[in-house]
PDB file of N, CA and C in Angstrom:
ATOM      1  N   UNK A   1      69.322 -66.050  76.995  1.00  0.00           N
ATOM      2  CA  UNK A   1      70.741 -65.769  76.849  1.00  0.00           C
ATOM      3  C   UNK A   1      71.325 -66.684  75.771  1.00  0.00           C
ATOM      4  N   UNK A   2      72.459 -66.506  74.986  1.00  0.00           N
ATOM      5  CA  UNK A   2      72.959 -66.860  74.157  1.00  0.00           C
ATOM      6  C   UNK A   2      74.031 -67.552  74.184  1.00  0.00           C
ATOM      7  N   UNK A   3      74.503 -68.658  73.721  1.00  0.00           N
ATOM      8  CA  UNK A   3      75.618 -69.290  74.562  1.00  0.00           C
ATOM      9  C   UNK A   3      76.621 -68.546  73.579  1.00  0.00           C
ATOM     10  N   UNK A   4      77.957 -68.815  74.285  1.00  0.00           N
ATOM     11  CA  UNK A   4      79.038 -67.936  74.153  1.00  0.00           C
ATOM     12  C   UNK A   4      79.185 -68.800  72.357  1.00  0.00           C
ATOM     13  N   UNK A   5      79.091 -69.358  72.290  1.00  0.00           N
ATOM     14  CA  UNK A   5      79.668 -69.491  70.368  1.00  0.00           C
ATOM     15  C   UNK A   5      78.900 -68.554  69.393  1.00  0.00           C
ATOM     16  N   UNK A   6      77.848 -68.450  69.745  1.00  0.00           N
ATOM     17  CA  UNK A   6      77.256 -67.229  68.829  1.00  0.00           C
ATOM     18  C   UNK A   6      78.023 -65.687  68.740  1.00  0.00           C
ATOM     19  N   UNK A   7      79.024 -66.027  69.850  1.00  0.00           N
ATOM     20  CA  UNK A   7      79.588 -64.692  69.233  1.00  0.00           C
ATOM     21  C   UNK A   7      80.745 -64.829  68.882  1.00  0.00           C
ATOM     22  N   UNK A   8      81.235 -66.104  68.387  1.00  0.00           N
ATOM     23  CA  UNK A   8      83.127 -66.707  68.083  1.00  0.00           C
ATOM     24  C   UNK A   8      82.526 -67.081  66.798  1.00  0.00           C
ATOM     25  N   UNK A   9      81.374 -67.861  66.341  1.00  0.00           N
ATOM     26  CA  UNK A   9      81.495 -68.900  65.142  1.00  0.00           C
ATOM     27  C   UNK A   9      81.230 -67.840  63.903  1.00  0.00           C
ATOM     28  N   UNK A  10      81.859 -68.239  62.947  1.00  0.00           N
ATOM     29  CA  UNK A  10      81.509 -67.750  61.265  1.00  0.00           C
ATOM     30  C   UNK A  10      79.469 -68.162  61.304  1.00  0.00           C
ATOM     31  N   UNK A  11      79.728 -69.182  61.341  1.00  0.00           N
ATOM     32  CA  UNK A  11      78.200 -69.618  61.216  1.00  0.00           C
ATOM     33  C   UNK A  11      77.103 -69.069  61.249  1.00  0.00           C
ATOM     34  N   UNK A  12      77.070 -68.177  62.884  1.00  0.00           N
ATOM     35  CA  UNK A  12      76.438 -67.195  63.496  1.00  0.00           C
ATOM     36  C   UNK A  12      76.632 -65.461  62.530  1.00  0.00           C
ATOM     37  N   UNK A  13      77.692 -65.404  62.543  1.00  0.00           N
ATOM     38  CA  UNK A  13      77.827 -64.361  61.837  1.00  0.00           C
ATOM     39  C   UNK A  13      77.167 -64.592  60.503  1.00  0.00           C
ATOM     40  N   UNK A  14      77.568 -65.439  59.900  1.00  0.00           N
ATOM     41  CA  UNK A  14      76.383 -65.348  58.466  1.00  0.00           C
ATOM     42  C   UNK A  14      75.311 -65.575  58.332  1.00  0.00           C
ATOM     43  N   UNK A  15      75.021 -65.935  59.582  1.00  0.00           N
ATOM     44  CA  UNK A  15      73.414 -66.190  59.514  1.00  0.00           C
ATOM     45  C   UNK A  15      72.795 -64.478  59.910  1.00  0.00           C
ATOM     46  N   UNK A  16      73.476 -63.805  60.541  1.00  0.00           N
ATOM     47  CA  UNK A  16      73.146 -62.556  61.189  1.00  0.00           C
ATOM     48  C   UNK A  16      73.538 -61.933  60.207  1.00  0.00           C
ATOM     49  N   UNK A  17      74.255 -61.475  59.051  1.00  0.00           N
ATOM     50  CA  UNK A  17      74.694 -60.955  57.824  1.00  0.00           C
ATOM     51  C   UNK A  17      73.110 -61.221  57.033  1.00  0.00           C
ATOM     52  N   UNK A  18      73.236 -62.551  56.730  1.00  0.00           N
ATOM     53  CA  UNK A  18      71.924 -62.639  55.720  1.00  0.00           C
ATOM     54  C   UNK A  18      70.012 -61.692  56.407  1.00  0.00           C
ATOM     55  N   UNK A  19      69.864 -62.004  57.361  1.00  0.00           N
ATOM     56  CA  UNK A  19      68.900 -61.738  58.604  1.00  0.00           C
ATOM     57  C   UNK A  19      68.896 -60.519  58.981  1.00  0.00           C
ATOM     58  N   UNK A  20      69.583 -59.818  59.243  1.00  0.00           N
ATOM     59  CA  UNK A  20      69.548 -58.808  59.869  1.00  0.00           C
ATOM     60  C   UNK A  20      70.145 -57.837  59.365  1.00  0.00           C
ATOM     61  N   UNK A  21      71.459 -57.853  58.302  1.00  0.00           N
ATOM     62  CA  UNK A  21      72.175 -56.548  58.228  1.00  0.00           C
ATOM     63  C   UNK A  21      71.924 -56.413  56.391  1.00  0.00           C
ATOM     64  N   UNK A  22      71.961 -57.581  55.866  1.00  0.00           N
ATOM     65  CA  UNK A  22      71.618 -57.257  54.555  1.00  0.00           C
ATOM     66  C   UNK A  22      69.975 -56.584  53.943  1.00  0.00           C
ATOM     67  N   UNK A  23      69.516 -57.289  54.138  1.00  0.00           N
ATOM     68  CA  UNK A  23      67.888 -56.660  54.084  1.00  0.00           C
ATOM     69  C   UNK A  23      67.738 -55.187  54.730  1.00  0.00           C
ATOM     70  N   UNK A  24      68.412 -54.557  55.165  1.00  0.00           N
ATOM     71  CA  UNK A  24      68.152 -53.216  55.945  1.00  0.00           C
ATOM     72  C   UNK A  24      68.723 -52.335  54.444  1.00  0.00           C
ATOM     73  N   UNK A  25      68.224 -50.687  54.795  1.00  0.00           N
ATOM     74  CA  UNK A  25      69.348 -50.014  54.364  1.00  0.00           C
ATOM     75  C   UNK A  25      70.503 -49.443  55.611  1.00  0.00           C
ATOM     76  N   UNK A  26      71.659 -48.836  54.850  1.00  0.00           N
ATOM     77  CA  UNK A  26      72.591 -48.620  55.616  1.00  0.00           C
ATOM     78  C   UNK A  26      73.859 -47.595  55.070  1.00  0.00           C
ATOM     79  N   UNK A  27      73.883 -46.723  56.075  1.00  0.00           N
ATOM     80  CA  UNK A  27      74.672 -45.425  55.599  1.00  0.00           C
ATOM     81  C   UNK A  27      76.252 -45.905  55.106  1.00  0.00           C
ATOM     82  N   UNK A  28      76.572 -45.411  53.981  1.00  0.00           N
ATOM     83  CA  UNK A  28      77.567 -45.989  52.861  1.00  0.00           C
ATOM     84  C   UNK A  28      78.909 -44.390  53.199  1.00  0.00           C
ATOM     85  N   UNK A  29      77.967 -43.479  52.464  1.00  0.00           N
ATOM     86  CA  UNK A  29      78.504 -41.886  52.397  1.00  0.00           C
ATOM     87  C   UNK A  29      77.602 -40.887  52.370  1.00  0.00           C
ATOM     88  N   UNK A  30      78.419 -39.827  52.335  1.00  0.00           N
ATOM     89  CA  UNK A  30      77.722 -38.487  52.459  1.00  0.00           C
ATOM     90  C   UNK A  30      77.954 -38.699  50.958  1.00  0.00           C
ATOM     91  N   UNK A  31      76.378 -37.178  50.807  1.00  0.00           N
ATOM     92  CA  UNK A  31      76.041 -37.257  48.646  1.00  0.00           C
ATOM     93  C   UNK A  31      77.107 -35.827  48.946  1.00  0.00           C
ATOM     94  N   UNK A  32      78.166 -35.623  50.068  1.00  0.00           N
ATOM     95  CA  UNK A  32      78.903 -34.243  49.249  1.00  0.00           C
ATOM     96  C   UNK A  32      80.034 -34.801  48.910  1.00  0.00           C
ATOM     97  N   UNK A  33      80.284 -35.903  49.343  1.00  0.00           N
ATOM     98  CA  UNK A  33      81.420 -37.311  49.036  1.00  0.00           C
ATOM     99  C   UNK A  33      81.419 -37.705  47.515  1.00  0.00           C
ATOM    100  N   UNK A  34      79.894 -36.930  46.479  1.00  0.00           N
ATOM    101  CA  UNK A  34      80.194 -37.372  45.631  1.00  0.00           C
ATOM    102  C   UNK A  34      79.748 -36.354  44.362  1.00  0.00           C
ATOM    103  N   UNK A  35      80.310 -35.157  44.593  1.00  0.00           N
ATOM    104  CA  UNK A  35      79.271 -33.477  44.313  1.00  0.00           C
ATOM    105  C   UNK A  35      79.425 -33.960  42.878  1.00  0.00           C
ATOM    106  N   UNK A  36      79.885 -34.279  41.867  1.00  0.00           N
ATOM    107  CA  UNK A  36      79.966 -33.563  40.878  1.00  0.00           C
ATOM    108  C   UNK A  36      79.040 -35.427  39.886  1.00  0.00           C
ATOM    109  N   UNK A  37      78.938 -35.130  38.786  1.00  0.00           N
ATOM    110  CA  UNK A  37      78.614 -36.409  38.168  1.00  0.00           C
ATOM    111  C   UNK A  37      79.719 -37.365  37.377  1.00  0.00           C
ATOM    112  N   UNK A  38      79.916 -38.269  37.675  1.00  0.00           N
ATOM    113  CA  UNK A  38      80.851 -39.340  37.624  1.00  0.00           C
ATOM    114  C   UNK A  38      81.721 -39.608  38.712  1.00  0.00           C
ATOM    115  N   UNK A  39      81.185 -39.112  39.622  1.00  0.00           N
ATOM    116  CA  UNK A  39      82.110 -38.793  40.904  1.00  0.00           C
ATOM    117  C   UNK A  39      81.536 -40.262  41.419  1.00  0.00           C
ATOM    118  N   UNK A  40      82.554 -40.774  42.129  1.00  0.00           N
ATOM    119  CA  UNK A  40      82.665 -42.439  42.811  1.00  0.00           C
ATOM    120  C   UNK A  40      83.232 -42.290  44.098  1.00  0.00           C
ATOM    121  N   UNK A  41      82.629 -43.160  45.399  1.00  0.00           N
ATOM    122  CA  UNK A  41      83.298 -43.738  46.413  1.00  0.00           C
ATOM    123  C   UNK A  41      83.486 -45.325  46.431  1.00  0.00           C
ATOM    124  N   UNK A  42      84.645 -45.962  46.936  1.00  0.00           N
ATOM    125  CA  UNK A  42      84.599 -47.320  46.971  1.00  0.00           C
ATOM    126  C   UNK A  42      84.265 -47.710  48.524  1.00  0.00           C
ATOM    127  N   UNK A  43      83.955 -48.542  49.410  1.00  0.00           N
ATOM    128  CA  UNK A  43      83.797 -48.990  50.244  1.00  0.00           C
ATOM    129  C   UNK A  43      83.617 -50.422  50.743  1.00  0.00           C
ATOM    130  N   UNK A  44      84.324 -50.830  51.707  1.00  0.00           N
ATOM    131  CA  UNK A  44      84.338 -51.808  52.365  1.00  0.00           C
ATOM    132  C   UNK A  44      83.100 -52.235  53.284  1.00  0.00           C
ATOM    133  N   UNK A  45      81.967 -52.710  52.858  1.00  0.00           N
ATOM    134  CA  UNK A  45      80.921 -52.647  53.859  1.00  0.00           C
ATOM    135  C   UNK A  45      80.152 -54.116  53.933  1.00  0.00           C
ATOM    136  N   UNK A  46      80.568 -54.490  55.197  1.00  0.00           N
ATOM    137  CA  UNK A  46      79.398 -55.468  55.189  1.00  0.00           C
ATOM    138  C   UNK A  46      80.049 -57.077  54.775  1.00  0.00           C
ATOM    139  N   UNK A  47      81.532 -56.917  54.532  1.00  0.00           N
ATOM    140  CA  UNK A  47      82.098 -57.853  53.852  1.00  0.00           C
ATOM    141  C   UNK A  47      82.000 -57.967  52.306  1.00  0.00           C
ATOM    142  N   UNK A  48      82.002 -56.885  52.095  1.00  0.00           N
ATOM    143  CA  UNK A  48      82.064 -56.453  50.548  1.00  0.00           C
ATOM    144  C   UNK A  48      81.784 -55.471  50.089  1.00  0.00           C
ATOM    145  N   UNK A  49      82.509 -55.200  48.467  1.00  0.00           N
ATOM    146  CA  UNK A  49      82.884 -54.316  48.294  1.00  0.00           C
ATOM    147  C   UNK A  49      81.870 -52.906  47.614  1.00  0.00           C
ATOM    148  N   UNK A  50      81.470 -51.960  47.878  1.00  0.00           N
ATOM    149  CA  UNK A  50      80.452 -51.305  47.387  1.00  0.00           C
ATOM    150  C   UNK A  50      81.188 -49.852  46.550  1.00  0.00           C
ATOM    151  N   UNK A  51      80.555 -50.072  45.248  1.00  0.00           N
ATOM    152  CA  UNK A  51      80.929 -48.449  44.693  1.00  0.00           C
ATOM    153  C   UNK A  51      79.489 -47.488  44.538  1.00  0.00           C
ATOM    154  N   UNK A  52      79.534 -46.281  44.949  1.00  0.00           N
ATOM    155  CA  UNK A  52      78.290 -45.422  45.298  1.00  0.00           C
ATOM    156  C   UNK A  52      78.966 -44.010  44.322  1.00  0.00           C
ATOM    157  N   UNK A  53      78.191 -44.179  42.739  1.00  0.00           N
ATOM    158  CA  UNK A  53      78.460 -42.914  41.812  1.00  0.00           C
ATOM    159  C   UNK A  53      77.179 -42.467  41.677  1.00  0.00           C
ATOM    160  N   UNK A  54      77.501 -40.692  41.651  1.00  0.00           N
ATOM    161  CA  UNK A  54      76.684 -40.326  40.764  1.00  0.00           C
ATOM    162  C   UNK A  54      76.551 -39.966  39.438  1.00  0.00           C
ATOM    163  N   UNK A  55      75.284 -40.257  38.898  1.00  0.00           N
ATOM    164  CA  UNK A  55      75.456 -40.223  37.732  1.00  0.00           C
ATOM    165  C   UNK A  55      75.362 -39.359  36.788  1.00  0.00           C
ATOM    166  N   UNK A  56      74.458 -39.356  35.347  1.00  0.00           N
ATOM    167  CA  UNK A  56      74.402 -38.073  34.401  1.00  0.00           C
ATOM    168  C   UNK A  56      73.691 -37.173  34.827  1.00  0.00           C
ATOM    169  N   UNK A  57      71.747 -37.729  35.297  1.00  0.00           N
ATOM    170  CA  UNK A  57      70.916 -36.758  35.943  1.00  0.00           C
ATOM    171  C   UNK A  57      71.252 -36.620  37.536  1.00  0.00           C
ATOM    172  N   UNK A  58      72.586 -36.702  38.401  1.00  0.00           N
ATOM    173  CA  UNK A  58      72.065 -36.073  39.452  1.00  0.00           C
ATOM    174  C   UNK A  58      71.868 -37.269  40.215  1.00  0.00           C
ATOM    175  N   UNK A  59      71.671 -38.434  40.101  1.00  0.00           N
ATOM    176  CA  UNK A  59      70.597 -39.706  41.069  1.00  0.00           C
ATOM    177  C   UNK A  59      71.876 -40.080  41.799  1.00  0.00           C
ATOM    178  N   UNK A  60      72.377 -40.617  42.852  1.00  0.00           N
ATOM    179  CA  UNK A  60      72.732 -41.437  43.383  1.00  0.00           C
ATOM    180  C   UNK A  60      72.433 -42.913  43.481  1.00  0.00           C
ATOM    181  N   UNK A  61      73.425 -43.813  42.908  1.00  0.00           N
ATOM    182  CA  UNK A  61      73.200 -45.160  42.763  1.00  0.00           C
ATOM    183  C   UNK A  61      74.836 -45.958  43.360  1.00  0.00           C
ATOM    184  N   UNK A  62      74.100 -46.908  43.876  1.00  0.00           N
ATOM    185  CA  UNK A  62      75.144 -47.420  44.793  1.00  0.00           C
ATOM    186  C   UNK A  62      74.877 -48.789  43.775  1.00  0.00           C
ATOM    187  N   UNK A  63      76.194 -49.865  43.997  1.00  0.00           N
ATOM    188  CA  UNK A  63      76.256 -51.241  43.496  1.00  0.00           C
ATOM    189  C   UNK A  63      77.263 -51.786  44.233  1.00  0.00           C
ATOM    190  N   UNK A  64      77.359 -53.407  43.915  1.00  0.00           N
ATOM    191  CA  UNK A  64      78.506 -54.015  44.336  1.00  0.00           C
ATOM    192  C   UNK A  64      78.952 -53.840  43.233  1.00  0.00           C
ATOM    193  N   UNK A  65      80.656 -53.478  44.456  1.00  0.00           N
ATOM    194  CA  UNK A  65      81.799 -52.954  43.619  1.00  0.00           C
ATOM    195  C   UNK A  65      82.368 -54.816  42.521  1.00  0.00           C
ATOM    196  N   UNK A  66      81.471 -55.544  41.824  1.00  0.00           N
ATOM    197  CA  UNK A  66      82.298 -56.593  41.498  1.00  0.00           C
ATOM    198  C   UNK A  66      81.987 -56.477  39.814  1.00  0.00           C
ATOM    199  N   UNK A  67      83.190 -57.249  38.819  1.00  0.00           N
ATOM    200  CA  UNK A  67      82.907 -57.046  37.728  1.00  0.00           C
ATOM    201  C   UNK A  67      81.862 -58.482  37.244  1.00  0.00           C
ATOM    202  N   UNK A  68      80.656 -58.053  36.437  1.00  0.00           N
ATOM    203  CA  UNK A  68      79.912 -59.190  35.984  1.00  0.00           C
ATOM    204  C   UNK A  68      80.453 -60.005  35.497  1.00  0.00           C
ATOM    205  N   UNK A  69      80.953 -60.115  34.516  1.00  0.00           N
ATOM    206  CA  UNK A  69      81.993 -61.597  33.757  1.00  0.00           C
ATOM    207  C   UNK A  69      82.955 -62.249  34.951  1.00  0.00           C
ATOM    208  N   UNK A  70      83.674 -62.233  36.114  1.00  0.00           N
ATOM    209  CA  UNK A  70      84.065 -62.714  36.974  1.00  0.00           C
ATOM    210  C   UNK A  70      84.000 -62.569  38.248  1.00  0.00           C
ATOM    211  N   UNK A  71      82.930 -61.708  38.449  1.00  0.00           N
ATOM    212  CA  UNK A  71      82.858 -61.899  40.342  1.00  0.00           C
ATOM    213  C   UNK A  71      84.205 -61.207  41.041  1.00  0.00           C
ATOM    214  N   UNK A  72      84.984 -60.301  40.111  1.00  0.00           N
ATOM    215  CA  UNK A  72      86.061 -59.646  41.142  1.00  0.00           C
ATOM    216  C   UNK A  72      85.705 -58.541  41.074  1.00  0.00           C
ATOM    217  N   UNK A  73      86.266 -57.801  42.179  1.00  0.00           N
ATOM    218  CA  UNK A  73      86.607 -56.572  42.420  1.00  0.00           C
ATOM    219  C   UNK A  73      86.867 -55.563  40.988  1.00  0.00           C
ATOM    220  N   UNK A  74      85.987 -54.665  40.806  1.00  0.00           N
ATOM    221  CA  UNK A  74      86.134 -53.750  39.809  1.00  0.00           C
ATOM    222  C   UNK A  74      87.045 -52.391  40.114  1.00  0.00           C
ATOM    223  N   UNK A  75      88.472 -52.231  39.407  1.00  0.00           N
ATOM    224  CA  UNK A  75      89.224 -51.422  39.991  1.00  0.00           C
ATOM    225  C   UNK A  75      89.063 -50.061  38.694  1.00  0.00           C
ATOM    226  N   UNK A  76      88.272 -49.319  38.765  1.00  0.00           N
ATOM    227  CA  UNK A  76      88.281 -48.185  38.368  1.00  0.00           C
ATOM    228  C   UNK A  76      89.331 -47.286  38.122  1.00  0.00           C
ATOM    229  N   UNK A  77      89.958 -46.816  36.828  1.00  0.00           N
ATOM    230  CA  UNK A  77      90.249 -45.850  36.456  1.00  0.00           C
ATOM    231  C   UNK A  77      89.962 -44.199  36.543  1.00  0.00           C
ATOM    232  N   UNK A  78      90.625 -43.184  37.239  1.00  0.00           N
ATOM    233  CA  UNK A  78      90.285 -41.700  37.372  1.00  0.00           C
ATOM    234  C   UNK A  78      90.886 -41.401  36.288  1.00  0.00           C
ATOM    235  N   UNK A  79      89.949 -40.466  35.698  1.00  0.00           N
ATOM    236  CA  UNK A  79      90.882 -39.524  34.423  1.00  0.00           C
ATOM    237  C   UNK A  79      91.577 -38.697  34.907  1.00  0.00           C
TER     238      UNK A  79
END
């Protein structure tokens, strides 16, 4: 049994984030969430932020939603 702080502390939780939920895969969206090509979902998952486009051929590719030169949140433009 587990003593009761493993389920109150940050600590625990990031240790169970790194361990257990990151290394898995894990359902984001449906591919009709994203029919056409250039088509994007944003999502909140996991404690961060994920964008899941498809692209020119057809593939589905998911990333963190952050911009490389600063580590923020990438806020996308719709035409």
């Amino acid at each position: 049994m587990l003593p009761p702080q493993c389920y109150t502390q940050g600590e625990w939780f990031e240790r169970e984030l790194h361990a257990i939920h990151f290394p898995a895969w894990h359902f984001v969206c449906l591919s009709s969430s994203i029919p056409d090509t250039g088509s994007f979902v944003t999502r909140r998952f996991l404690e961060r932020s994920v964008i899941v486009v498809r692209s020119e051929d057809g593939t589905i590719r998911a990333f963190l939603n952050t911009c490389r030169h600063r580590a923020a949140p990438c806020w996308l433009r719709v035409p």
